[in-house]
N, C-alpha and C. Protein backbone atom coordinates (compact mmCIF):
# COMPACT_ATOMS: atom_id res chain seq x y z
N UNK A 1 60.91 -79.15 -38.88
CA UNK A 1 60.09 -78.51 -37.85
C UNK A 1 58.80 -79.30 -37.68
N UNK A 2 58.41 -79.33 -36.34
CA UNK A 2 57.53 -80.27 -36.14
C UNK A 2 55.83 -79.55 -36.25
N UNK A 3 55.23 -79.87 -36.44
CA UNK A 3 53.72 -79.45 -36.56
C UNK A 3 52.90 -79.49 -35.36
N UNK A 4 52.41 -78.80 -34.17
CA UNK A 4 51.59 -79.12 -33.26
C UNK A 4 50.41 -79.30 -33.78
N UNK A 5 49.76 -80.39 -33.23
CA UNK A 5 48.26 -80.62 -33.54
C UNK A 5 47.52 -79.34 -32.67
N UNK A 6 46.63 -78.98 -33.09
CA UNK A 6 45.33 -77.96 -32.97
C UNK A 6 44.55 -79.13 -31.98
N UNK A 7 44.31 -78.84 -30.89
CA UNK A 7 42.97 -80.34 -29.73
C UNK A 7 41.80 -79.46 -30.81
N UNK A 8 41.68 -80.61 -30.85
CA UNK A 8 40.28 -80.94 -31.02
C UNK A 8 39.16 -79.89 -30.39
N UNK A 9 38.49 -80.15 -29.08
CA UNK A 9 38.09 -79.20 -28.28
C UNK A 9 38.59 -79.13 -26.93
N UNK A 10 38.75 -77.74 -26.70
CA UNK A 10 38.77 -76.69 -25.63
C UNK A 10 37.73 -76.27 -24.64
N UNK A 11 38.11 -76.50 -23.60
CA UNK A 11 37.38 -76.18 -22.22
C UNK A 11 37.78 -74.85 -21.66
N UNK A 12 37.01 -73.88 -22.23
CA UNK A 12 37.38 -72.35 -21.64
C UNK A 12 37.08 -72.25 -20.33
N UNK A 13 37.59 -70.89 -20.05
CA UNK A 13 37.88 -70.78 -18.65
C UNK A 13 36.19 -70.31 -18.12
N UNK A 14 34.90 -70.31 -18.86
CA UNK A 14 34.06 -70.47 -18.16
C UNK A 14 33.18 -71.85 -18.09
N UNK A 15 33.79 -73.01 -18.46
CA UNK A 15 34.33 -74.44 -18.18
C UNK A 15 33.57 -74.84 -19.17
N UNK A 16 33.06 -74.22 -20.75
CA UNK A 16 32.16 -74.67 -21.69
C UNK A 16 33.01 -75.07 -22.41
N UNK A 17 32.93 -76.41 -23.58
CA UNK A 17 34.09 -77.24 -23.86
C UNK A 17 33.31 -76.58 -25.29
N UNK A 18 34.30 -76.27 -26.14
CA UNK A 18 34.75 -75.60 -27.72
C UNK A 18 35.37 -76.31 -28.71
N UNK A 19 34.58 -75.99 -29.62
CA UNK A 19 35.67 -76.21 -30.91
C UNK A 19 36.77 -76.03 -30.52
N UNK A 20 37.81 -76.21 -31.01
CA UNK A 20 39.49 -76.13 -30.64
C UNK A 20 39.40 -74.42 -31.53
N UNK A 21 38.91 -74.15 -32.66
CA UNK A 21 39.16 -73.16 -33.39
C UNK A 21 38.47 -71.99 -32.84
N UNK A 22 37.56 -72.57 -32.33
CA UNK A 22 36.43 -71.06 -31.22
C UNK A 22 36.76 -70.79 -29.85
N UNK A 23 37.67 -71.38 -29.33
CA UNK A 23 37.98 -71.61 -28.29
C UNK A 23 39.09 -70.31 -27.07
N UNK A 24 39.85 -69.52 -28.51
CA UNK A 24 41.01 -68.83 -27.73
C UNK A 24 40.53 -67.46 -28.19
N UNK A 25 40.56 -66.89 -29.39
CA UNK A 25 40.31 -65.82 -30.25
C UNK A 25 39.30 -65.38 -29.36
N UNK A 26 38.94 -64.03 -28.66
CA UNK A 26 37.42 -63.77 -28.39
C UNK A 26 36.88 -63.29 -29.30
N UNK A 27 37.28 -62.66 -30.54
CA UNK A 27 35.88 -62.82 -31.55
C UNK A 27 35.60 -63.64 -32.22
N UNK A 28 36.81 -64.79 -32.48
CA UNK A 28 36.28 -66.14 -32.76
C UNK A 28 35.14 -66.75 -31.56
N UNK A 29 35.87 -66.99 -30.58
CA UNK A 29 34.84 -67.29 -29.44
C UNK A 29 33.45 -66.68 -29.49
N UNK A 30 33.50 -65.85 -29.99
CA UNK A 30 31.71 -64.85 -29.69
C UNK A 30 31.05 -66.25 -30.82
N UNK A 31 31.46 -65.29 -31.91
CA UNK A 31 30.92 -66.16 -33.46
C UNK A 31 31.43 -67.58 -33.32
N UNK A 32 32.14 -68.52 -32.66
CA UNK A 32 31.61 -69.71 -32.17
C UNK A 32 30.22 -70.00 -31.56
N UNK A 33 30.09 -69.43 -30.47
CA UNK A 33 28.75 -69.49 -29.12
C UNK A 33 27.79 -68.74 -29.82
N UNK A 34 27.82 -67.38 -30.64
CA UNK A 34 26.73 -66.85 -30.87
C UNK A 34 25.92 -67.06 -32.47
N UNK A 35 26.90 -67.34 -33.31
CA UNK A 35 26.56 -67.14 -34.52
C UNK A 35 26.69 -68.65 -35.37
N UNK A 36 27.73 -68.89 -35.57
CA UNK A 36 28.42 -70.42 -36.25
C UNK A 36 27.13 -71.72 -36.31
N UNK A 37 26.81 -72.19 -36.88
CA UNK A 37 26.31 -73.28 -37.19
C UNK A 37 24.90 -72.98 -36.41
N UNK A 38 24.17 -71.68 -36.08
CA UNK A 38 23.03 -71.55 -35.67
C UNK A 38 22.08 -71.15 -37.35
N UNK A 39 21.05 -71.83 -37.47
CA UNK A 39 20.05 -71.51 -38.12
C UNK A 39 20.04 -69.71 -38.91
N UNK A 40 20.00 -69.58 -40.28
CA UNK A 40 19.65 -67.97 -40.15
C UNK A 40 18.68 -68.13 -41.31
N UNK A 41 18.09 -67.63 -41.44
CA UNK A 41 17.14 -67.68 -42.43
C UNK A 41 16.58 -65.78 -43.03
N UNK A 42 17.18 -64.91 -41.72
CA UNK A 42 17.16 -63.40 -42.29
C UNK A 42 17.91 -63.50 -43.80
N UNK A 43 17.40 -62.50 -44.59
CA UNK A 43 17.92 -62.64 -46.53
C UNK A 43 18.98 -61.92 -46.19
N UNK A 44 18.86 -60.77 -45.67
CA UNK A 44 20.17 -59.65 -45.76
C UNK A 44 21.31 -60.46 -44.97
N UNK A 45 21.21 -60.88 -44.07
CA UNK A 45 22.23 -61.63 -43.15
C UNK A 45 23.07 -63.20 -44.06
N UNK A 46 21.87 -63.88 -45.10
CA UNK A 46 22.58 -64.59 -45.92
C UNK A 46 22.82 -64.34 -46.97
N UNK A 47 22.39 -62.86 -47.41
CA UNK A 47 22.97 -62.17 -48.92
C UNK A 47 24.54 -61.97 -48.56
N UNK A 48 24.81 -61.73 -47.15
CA UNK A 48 25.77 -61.16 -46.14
C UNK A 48 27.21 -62.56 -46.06
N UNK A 49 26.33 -62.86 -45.96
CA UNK A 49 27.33 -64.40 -45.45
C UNK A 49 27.93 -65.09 -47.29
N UNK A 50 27.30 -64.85 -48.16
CA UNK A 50 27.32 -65.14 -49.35
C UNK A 50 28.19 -64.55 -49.86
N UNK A 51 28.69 -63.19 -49.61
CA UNK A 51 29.35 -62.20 -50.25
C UNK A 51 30.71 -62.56 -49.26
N UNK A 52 30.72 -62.52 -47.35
CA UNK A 52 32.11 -62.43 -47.21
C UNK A 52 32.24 -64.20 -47.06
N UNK A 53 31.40 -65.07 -47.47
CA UNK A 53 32.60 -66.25 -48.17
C UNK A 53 33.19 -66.16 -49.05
N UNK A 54 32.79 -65.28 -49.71
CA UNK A 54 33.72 -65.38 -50.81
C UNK A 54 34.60 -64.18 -50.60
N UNK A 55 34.81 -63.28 -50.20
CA UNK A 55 35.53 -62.69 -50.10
C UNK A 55 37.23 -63.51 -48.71
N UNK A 56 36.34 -64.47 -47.98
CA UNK A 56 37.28 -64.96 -47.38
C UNK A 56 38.07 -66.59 -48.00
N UNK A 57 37.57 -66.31 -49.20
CA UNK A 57 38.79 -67.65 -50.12
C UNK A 57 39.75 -66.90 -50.31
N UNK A 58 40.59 -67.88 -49.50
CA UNK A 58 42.35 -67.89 -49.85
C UNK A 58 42.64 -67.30 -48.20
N UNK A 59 41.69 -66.84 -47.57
CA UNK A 59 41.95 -66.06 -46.61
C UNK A 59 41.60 -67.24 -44.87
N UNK A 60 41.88 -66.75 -43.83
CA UNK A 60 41.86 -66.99 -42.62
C UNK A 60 40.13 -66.17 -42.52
N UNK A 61 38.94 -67.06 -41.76
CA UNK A 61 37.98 -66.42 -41.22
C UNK A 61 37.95 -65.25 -40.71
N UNK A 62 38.98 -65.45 -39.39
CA UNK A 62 39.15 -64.15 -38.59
C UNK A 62 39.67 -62.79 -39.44
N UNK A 63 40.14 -62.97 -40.36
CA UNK A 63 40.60 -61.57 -41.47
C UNK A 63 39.17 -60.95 -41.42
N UNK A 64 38.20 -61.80 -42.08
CA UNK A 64 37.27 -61.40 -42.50
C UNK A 64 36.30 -61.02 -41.62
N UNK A 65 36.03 -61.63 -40.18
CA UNK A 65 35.63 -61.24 -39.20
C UNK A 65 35.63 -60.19 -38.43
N UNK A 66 37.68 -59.57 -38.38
CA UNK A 66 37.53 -58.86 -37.82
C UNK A 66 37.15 -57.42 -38.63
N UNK A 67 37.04 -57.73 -39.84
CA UNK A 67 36.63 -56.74 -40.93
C UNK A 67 34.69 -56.47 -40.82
N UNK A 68 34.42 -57.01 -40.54
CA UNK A 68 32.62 -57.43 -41.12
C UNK A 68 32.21 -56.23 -40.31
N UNK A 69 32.77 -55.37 -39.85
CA UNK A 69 32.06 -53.92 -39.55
C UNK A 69 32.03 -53.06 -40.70
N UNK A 70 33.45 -52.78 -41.05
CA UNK A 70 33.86 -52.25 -42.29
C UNK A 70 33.20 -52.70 -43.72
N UNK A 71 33.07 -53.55 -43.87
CA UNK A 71 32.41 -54.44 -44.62
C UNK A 71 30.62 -54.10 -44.87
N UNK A 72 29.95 -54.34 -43.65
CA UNK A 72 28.83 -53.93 -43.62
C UNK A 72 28.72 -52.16 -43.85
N UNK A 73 29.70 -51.31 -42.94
CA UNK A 73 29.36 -50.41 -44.01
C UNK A 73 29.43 -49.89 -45.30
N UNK A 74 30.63 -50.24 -45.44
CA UNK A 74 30.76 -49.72 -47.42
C UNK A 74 29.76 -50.40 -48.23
N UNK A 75 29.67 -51.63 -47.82
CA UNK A 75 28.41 -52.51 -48.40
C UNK A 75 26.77 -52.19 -48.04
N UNK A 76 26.70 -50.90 -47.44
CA UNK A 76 25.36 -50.22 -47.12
C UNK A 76 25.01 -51.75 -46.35
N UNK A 77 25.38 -52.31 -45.18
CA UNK A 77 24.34 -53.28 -44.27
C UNK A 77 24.14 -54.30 -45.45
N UNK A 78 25.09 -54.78 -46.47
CA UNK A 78 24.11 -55.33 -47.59
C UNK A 78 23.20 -55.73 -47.86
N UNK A 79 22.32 -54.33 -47.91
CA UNK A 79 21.16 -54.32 -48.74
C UNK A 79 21.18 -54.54 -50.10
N UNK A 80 20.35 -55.62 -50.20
CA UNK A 80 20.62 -55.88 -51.96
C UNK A 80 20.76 -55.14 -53.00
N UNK A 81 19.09 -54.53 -52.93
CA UNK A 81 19.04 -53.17 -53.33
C UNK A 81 19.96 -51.64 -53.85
N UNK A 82 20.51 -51.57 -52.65
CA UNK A 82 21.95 -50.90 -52.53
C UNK A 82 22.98 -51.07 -53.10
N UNK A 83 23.34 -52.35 -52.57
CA UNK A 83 24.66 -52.72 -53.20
C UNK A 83 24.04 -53.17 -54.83
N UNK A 84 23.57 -53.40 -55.01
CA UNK A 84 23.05 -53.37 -57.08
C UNK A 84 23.30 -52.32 -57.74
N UNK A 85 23.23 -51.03 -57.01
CA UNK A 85 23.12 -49.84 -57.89
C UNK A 85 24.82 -49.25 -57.41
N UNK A 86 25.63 -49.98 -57.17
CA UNK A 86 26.73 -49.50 -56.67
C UNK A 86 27.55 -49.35 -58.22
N UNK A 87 28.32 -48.21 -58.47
CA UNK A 87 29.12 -48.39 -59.93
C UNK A 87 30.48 -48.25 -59.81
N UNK A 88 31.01 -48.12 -61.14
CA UNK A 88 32.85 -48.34 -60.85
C UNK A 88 33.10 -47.70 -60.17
N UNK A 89 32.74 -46.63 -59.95
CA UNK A 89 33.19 -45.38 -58.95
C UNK A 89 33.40 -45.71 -57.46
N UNK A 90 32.37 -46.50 -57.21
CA UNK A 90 32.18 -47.14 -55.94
C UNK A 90 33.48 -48.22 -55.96
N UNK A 91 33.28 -49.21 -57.05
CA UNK A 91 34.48 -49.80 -56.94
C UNK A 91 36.19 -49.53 -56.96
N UNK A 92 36.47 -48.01 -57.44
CA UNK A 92 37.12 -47.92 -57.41
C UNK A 92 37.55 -46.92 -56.04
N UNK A 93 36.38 -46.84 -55.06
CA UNK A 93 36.34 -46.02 -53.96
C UNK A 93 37.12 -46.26 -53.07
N UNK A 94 36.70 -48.14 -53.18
CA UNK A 94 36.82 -49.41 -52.21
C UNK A 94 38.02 -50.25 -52.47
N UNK A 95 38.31 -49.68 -53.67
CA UNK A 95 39.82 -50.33 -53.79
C UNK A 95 41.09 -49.66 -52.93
N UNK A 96 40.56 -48.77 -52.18
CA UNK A 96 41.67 -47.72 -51.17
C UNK A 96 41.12 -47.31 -50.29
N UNK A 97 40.17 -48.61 -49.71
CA UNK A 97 39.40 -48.59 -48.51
C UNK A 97 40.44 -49.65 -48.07
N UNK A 98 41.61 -49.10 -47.04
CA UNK A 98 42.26 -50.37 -46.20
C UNK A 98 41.33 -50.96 -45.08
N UNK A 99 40.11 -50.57 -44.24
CA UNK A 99 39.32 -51.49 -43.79
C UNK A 99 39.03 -52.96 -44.52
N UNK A 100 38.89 -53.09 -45.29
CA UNK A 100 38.36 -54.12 -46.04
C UNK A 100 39.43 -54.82 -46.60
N UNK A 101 38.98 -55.94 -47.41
CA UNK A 101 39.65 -56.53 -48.47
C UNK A 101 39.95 -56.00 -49.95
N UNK A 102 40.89 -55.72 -50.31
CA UNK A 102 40.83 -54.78 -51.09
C UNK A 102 41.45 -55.79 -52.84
N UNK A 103 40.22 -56.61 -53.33
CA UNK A 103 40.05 -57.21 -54.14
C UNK A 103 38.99 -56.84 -55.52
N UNK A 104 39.74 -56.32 -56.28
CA UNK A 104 37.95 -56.02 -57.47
C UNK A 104 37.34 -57.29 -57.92
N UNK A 105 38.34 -58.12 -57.86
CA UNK A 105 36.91 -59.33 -58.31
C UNK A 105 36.27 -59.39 -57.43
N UNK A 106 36.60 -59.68 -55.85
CA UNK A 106 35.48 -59.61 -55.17
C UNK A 106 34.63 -58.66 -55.04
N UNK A 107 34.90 -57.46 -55.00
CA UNK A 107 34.15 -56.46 -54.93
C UNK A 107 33.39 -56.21 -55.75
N UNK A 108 34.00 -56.55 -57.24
CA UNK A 108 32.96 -56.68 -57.88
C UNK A 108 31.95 -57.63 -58.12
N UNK A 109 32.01 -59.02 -57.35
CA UNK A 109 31.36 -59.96 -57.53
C UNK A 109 30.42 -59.62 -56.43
N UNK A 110 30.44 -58.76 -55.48
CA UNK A 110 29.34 -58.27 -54.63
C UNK A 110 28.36 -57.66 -54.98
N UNK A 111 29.16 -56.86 -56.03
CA UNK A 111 28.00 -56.05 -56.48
C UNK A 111 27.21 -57.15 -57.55
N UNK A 112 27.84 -58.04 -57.97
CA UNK A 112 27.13 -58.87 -58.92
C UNK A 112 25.88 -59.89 -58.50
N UNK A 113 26.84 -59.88 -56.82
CA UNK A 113 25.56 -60.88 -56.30
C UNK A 113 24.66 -60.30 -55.85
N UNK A 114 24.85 -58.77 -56.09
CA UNK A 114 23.49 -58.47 -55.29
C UNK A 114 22.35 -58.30 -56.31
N UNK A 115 22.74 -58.01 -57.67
CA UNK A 115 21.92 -58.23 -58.75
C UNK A 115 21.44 -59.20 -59.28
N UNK A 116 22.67 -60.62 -59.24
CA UNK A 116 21.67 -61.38 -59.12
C UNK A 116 20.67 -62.11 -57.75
N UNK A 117 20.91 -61.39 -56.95
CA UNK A 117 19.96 -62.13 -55.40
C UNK A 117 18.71 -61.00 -56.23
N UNK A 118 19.05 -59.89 -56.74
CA UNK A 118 17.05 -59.11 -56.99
C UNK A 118 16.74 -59.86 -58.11
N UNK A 119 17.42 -60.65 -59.18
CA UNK A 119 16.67 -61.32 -60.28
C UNK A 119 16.05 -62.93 -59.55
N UNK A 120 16.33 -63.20 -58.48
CA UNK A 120 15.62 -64.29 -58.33
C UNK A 120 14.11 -64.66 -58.46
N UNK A 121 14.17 -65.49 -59.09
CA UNK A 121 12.35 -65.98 -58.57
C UNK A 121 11.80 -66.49 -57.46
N UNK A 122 12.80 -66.63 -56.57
CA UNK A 122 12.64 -67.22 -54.91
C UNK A 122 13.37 -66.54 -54.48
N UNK A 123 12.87 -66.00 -53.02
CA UNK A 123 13.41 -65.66 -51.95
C UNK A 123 14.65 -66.51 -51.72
N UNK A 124 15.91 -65.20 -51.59
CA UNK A 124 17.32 -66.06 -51.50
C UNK A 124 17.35 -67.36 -50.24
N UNK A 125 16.79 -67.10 -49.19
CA UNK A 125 16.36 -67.72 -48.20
C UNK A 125 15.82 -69.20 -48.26
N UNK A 126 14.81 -69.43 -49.38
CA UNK A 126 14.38 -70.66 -49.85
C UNK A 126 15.32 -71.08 -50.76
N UNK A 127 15.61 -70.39 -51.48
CA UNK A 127 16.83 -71.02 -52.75
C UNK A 127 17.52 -71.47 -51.94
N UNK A 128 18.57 -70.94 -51.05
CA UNK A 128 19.81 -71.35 -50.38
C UNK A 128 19.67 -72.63 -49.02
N UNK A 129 18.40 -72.98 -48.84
CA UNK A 129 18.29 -73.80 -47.61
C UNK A 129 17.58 -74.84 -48.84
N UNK A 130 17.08 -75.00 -49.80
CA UNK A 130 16.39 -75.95 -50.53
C UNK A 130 18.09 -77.01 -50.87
N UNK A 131 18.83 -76.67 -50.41
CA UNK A 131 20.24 -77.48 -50.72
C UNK A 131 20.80 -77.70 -49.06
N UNK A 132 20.05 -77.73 -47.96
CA UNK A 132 20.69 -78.22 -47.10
C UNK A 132 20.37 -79.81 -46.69
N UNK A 133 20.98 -80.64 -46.44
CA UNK A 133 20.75 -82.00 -45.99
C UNK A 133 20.41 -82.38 -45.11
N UNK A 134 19.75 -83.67 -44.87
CA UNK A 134 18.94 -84.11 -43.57
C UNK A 134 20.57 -84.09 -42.78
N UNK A 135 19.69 -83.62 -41.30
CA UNK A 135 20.58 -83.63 -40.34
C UNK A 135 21.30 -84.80 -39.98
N UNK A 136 22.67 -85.27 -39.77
CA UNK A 136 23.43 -85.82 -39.59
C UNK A 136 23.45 -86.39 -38.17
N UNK A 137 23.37 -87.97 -38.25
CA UNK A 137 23.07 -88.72 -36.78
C UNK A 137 24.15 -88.33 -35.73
N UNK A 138 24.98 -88.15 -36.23
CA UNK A 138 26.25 -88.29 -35.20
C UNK A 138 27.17 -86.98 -35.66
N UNK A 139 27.60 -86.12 -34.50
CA UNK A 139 28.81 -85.23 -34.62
C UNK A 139 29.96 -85.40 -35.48
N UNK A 140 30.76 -85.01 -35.67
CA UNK A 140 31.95 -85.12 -36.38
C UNK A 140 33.01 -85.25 -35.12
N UNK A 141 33.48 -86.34 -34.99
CA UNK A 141 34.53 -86.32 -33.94
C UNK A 141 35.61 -85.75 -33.74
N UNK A 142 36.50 -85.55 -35.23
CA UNK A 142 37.62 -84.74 -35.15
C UNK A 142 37.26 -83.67 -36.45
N UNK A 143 38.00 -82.53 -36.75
CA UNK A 143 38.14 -81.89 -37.73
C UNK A 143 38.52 -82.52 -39.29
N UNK A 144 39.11 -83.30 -38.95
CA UNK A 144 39.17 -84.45 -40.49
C UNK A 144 38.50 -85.18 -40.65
N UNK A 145 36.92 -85.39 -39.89
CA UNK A 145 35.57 -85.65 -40.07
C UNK A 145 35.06 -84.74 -40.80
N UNK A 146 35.08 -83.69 -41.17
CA UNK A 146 34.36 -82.22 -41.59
C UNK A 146 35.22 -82.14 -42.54
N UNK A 147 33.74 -82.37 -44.03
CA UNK A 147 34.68 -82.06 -45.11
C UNK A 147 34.47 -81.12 -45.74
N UNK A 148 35.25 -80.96 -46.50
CA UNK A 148 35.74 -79.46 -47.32
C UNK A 148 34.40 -79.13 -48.55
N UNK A 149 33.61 -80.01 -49.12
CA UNK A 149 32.76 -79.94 -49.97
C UNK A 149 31.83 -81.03 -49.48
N UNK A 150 30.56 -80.90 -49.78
CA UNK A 150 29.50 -82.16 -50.42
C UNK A 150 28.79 -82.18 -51.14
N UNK A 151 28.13 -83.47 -51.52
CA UNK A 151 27.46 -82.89 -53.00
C UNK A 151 26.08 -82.13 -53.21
N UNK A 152 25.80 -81.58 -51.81
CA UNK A 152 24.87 -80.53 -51.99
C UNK A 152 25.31 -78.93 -51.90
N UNK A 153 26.76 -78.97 -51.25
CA UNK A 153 27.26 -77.71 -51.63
C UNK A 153 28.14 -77.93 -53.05
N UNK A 154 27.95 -78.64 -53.47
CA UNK A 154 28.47 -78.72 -55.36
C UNK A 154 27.26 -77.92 -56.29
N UNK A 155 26.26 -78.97 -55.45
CA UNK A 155 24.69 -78.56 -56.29
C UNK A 155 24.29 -77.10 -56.05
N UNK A 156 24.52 -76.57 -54.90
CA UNK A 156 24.33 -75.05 -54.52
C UNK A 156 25.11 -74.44 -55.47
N UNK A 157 26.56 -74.44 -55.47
CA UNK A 157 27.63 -73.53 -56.37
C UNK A 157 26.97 -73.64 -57.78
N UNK A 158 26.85 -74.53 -57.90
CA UNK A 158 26.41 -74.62 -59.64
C UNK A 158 25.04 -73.73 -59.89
N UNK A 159 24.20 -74.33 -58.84
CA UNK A 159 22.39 -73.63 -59.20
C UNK A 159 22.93 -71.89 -58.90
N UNK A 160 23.88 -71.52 -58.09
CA UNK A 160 24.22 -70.06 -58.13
C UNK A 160 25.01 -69.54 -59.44
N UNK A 161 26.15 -70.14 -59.96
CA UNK A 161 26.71 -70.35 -60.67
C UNK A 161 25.56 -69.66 -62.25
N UNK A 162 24.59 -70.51 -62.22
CA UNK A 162 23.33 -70.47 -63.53
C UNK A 162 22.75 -69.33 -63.43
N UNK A 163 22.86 -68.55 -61.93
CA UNK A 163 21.60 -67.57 -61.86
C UNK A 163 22.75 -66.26 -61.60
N UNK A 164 24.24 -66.59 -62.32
CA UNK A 164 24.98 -65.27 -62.27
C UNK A 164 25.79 -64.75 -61.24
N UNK A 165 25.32 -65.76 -60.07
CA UNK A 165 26.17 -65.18 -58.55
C UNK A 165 27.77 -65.97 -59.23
N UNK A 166 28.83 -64.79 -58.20
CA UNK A 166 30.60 -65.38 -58.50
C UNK A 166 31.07 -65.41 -57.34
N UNK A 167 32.27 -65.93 -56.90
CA UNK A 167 33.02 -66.39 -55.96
C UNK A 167 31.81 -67.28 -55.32
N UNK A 168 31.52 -68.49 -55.76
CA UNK A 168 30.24 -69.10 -54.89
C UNK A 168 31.23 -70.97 -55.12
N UNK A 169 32.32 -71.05 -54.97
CA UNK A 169 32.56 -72.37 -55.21
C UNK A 169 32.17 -73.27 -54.74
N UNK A 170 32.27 -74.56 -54.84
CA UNK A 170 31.91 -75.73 -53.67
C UNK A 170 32.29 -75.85 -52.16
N UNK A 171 33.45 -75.24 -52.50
CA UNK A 171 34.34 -74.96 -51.29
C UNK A 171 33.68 -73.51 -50.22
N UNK A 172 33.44 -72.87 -50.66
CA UNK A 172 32.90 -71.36 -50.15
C UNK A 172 31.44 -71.45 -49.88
N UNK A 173 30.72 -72.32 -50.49
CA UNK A 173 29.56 -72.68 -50.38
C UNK A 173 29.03 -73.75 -49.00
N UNK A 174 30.23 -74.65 -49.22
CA UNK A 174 29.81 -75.74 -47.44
C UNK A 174 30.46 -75.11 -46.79
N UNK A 175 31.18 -73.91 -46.90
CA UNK A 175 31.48 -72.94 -45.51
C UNK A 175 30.26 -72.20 -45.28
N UNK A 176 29.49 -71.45 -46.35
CA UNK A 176 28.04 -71.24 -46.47
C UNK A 176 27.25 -71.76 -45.44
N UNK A 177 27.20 -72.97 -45.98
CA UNK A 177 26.06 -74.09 -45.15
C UNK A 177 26.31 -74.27 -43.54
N UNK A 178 27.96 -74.42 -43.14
CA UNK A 178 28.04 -74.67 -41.85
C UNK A 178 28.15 -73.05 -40.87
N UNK A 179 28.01 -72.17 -41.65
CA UNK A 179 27.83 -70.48 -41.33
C UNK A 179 26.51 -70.05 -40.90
N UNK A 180 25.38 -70.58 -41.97
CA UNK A 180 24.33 -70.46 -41.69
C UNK A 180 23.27 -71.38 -40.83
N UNK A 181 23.95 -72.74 -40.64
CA UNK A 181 23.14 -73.20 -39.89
C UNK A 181 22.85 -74.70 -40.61
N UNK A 182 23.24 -74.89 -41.70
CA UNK A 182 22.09 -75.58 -42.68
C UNK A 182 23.01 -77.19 -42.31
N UNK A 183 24.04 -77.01 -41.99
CA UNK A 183 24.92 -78.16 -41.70
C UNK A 183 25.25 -77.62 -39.78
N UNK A 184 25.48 -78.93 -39.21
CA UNK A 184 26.10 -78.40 -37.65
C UNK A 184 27.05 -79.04 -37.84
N UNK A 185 28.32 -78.56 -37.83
CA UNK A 185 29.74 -79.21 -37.54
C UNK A 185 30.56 -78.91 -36.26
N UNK A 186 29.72 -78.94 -35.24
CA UNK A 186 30.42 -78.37 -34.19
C UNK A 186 30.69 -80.13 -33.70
N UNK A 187 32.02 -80.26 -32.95
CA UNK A 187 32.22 -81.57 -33.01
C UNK A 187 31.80 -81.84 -31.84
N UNK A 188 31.91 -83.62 -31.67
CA UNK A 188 31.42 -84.11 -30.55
C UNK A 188 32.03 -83.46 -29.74
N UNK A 189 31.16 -83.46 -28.14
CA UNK A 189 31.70 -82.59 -27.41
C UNK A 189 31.68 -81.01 -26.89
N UNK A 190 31.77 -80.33 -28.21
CA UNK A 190 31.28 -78.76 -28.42
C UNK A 190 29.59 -78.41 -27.49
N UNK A 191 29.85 -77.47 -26.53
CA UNK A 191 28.56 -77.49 -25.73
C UNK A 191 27.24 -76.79 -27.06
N UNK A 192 27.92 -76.34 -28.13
CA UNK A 192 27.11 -76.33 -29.14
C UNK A 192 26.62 -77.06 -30.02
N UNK A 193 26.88 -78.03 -30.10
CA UNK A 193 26.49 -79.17 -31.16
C UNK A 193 25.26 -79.32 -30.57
N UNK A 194 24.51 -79.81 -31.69
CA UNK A 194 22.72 -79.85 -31.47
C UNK A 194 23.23 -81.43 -30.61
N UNK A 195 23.49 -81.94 -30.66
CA UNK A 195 23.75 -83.63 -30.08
C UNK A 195 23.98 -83.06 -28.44
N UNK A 196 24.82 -82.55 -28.01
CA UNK A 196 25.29 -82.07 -26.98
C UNK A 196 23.76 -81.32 -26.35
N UNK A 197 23.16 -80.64 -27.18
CA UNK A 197 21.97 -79.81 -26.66
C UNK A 197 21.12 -81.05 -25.79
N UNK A 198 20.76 -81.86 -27.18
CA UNK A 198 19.98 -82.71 -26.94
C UNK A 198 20.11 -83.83 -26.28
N UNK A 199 21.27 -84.35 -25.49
CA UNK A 199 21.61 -85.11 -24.76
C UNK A 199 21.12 -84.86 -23.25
């Protein structure tokens, strides 16, 4: 059986040319144009993004996407705060919550990260962008330009890794970076790529 290639990018029907992956899905499409590789620097929104990367290893984005309502509520909006004082009970609330992902390591590693995001000595915000890299001259032309790790999302997993956060791999981490902003991988072309802006 033969494999179709995925294009590259897509020219939607309101003639803005896309990632190939943001391109069909409309809630992929939203979180392409609205969210994906834009800047965030709100804590709750990257305490947020911290918790469903990892909850989306092994998984398809859109699982987790179309979940992140469900998600935000059982997870009280993850408030750090909140989710810290959450106990087995809770975890075992959420284990027969079919909205969600219904994983105890992850679930419990939520609650773990939210205890360790209150033991920090820096604002999660500075910790987590003190590992992003100078911006990159040129787009990524195809998707096998855009790689799966680098060695500042190695250095992130590990410095989280020390301070107690779980599910934070290398891998879950430069999905991190290109989630929040801190990397742009929107490829050449994409009417989102900062290159495209700035042209």
């Amino acid at each position: 059986m033969s494999v179709i290639p995925r294009p590259e990018i897509i020219v939607g029907d309101d003639g803005l040319a896309r990632c190939g992956w943001g391109a069909t899905d409309p809630e992929y499409r939203r979180y392409h144009d609205e969210e994906w590789g834009t800047p965030q620097h709100d804590p709750i929104r990257l305490f947020e993004k911290v918790c469903l990367e990892g909850f989306q290893a092994g998984l398809s984005w859109i699982t987790i996407l179309r979940r992140r309502p469900a998600f935000r509520e059982v997870f009280h909006g993850f408030d750090a705060e909140r989710v810290a004082a959450m106990t087995d009970a809770d975890v075992s609330r959420l284990l027969g919550d079919e909205r969600i992902i219904r994983h105890r390591g992850k679930i419990e590693a939520t609650i773990q990260n939210a205890r360790a995001t209150l033991a920090l000595d820096v604002p999660i915000d500075e910790l987590l962008w003190s590992f992003a890299p100078p911006p990159r001259a040129t787009a990524p032309a195809t998707f096998a330009d855009v790689p799966a790790t680098t060695p500042e999302s190695v250095a992130m997993s590990k410095e989280l890794r020390r301070r107690g956060f779980r599910f934070v791999g290398p891998t879950t981490m430069y999905a991190l970076m290109q989630a929040a902003g801190m990397v742009d991988d929107h490829l050449a072309g994409c009417h989102r790529s900062a290159r495209a802006a700035a042209a």
